[in-house]
N, C-alpha and C. Protein backbone atom coordinates (compact mmCIF):
# COMPACT_ATOMS: atom_id res chain seq x y z
N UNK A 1 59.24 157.16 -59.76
CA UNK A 1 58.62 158.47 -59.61
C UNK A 1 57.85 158.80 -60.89
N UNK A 2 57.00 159.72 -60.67
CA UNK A 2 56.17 160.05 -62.03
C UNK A 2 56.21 161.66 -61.80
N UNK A 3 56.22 162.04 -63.15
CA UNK A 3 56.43 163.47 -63.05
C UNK A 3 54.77 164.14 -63.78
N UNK A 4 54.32 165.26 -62.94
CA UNK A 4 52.86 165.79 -63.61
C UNK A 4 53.60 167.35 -64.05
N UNK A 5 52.93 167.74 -64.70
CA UNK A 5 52.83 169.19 -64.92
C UNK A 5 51.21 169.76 -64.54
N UNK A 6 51.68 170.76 -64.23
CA UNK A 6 50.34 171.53 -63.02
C UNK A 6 50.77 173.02 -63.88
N UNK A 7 49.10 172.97 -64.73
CA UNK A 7 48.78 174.68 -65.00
C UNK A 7 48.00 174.91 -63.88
N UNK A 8 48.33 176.49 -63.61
CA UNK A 8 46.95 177.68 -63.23
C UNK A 8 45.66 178.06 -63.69
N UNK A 9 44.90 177.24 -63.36
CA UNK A 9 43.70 177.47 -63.84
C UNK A 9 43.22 178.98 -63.63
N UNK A 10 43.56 179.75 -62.61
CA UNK A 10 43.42 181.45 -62.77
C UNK A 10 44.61 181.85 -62.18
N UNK A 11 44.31 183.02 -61.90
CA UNK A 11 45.56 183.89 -61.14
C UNK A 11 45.09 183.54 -59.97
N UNK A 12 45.88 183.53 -58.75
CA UNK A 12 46.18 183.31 -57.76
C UNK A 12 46.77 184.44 -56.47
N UNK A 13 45.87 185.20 -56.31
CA UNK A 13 47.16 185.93 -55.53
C UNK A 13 47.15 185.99 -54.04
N UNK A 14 48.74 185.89 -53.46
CA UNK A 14 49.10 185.32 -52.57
C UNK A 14 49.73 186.79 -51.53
N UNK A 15 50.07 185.97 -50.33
CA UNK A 15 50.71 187.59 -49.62
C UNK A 15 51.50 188.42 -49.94
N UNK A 16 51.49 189.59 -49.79
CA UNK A 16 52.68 190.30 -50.17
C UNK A 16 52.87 190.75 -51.59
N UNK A 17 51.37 190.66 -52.10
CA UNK A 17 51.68 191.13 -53.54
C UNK A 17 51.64 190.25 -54.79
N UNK A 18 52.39 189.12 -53.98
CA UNK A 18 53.22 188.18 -54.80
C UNK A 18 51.46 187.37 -55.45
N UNK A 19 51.98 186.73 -56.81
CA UNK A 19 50.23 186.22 -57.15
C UNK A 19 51.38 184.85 -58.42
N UNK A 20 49.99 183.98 -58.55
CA UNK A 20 50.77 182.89 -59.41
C UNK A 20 49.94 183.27 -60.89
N UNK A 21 50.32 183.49 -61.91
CA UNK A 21 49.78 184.12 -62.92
C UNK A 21 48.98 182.57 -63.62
N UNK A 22 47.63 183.06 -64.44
CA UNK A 22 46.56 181.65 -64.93
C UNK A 22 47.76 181.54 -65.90
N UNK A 23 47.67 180.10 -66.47
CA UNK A 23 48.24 179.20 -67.46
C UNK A 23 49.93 179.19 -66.69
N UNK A 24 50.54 179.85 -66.23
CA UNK A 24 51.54 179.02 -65.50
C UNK A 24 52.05 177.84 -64.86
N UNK A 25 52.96 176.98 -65.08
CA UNK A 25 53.24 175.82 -65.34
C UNK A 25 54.69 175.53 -64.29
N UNK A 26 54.07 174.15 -63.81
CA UNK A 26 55.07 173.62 -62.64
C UNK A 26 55.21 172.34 -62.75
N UNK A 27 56.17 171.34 -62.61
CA UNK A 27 57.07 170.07 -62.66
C UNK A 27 56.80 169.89 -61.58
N UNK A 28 56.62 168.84 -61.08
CA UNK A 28 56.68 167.99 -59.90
C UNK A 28 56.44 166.37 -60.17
N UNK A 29 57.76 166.29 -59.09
CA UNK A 29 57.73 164.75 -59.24
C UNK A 29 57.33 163.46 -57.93
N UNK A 30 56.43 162.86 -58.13
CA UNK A 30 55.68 162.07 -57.05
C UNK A 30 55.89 160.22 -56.78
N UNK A 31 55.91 160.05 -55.69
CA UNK A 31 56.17 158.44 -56.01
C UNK A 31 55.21 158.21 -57.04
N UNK A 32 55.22 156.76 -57.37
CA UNK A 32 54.34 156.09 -58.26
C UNK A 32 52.51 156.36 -57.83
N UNK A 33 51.82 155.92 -58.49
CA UNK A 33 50.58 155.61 -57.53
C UNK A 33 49.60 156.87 -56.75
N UNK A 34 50.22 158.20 -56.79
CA UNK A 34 50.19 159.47 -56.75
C UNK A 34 49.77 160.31 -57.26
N UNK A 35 48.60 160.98 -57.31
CA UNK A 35 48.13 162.33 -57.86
C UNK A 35 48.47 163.38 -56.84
N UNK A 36 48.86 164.93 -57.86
CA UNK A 36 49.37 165.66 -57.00
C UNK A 36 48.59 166.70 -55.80
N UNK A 37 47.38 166.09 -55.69
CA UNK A 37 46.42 166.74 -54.71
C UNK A 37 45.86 165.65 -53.53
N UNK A 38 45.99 164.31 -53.90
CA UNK A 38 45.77 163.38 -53.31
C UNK A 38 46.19 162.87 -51.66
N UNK A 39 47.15 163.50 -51.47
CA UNK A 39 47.74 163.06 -49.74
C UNK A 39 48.30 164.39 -49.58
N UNK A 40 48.52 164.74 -48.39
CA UNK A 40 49.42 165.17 -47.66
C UNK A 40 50.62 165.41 -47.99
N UNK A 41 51.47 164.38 -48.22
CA UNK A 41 52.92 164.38 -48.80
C UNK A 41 52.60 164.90 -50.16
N UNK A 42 52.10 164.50 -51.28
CA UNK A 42 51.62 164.91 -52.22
C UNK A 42 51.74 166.81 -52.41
N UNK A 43 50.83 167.09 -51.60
CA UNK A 43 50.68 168.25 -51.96
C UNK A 43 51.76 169.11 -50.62
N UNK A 44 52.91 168.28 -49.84
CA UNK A 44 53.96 169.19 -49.82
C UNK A 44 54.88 168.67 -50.51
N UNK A 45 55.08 167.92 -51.40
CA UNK A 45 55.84 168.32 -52.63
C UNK A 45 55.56 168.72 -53.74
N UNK A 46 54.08 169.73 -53.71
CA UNK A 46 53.67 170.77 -54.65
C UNK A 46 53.83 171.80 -53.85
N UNK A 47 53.65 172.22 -52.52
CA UNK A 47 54.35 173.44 -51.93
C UNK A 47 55.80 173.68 -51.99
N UNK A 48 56.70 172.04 -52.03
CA UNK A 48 57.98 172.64 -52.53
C UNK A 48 58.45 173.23 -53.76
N UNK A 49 58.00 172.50 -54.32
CA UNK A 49 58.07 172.61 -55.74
C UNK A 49 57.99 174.12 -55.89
N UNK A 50 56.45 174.72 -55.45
CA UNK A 50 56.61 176.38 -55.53
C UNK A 50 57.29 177.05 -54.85
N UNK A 51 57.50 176.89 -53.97
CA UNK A 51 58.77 177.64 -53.03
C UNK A 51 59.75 177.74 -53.74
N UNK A 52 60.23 176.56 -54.60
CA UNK A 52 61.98 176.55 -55.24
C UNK A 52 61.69 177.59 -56.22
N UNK A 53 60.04 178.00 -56.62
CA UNK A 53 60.16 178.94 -57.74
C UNK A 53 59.71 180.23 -56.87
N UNK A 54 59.52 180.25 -55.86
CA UNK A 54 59.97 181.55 -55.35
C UNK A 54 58.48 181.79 -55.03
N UNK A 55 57.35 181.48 -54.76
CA UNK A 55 56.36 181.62 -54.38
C UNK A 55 56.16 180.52 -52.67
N UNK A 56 55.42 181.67 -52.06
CA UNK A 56 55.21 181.31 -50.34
C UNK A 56 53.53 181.02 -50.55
N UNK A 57 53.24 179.90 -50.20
CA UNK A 57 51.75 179.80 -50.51
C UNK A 57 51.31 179.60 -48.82
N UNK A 58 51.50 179.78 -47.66
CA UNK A 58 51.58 179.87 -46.33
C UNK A 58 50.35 180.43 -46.21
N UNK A 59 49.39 180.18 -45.69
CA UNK A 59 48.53 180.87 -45.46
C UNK A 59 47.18 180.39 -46.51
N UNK A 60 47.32 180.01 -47.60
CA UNK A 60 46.79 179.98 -49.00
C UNK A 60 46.80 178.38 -49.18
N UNK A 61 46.93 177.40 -48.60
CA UNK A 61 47.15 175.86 -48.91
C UNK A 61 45.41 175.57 -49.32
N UNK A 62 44.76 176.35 -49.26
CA UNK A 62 43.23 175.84 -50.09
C UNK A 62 43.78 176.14 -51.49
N UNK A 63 44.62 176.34 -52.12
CA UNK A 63 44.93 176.48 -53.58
C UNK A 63 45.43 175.29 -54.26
N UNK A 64 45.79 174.36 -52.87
CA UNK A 64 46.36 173.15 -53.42
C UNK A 64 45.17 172.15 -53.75
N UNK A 65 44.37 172.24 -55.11
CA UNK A 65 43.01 171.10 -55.04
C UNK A 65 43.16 171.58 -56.61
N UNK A 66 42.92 170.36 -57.28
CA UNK A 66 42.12 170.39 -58.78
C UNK A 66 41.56 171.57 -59.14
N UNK A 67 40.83 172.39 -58.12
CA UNK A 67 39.97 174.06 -58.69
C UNK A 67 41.12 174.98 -59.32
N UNK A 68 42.36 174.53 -58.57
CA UNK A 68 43.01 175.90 -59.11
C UNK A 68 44.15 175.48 -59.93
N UNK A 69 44.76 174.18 -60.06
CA UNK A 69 45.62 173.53 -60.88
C UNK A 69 44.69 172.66 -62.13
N UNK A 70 45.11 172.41 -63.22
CA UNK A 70 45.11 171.85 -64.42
C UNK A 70 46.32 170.60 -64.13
N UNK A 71 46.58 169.36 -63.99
CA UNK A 71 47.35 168.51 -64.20
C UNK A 71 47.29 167.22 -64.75
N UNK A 72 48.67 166.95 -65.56
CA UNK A 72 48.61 165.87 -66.67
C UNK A 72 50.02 164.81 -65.97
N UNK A 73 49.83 163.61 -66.22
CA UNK A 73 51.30 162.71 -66.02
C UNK A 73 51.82 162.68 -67.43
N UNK A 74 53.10 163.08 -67.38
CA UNK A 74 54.00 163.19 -68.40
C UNK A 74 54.63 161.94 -68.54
């Protein structure tokens, strides 16, 4: 597995109020061979990833692309 960290390139805001603040920072870990915008699976284990931190991006999955994340392999 390889682990990236994913900043917010801006604020984000999502239903209900709820918004992902710019420069905020998320862990996720991907098979090998994997960028975290790249497939399908990919980017639902960047929707899990935010869910476990308490954000519903439902509705909002155009947020999952390079425009709105910053990411590095650690």
């Amino acid at each position: 597995m390889s682990q990236f960290q994913l900043t917010t390139k801006v604020n984000i805001p999502l239903s209900g109020g709820m918004r992902i603040d710019k420069g905020q920072t998320f862990f996720v870990n991907l098979p090998f061979g994997h960028l975290p915008f790249d497939s399908i699976n990919s980017k639902e284990a960047v929707t899990k990833r935010l869910e476990l931190e308490g954000f519903n991006i439902k509705g909002h999955e155009s947020i999952l692309s390079s425009g709105y994340f910053d990411f590095k392999k650690l």
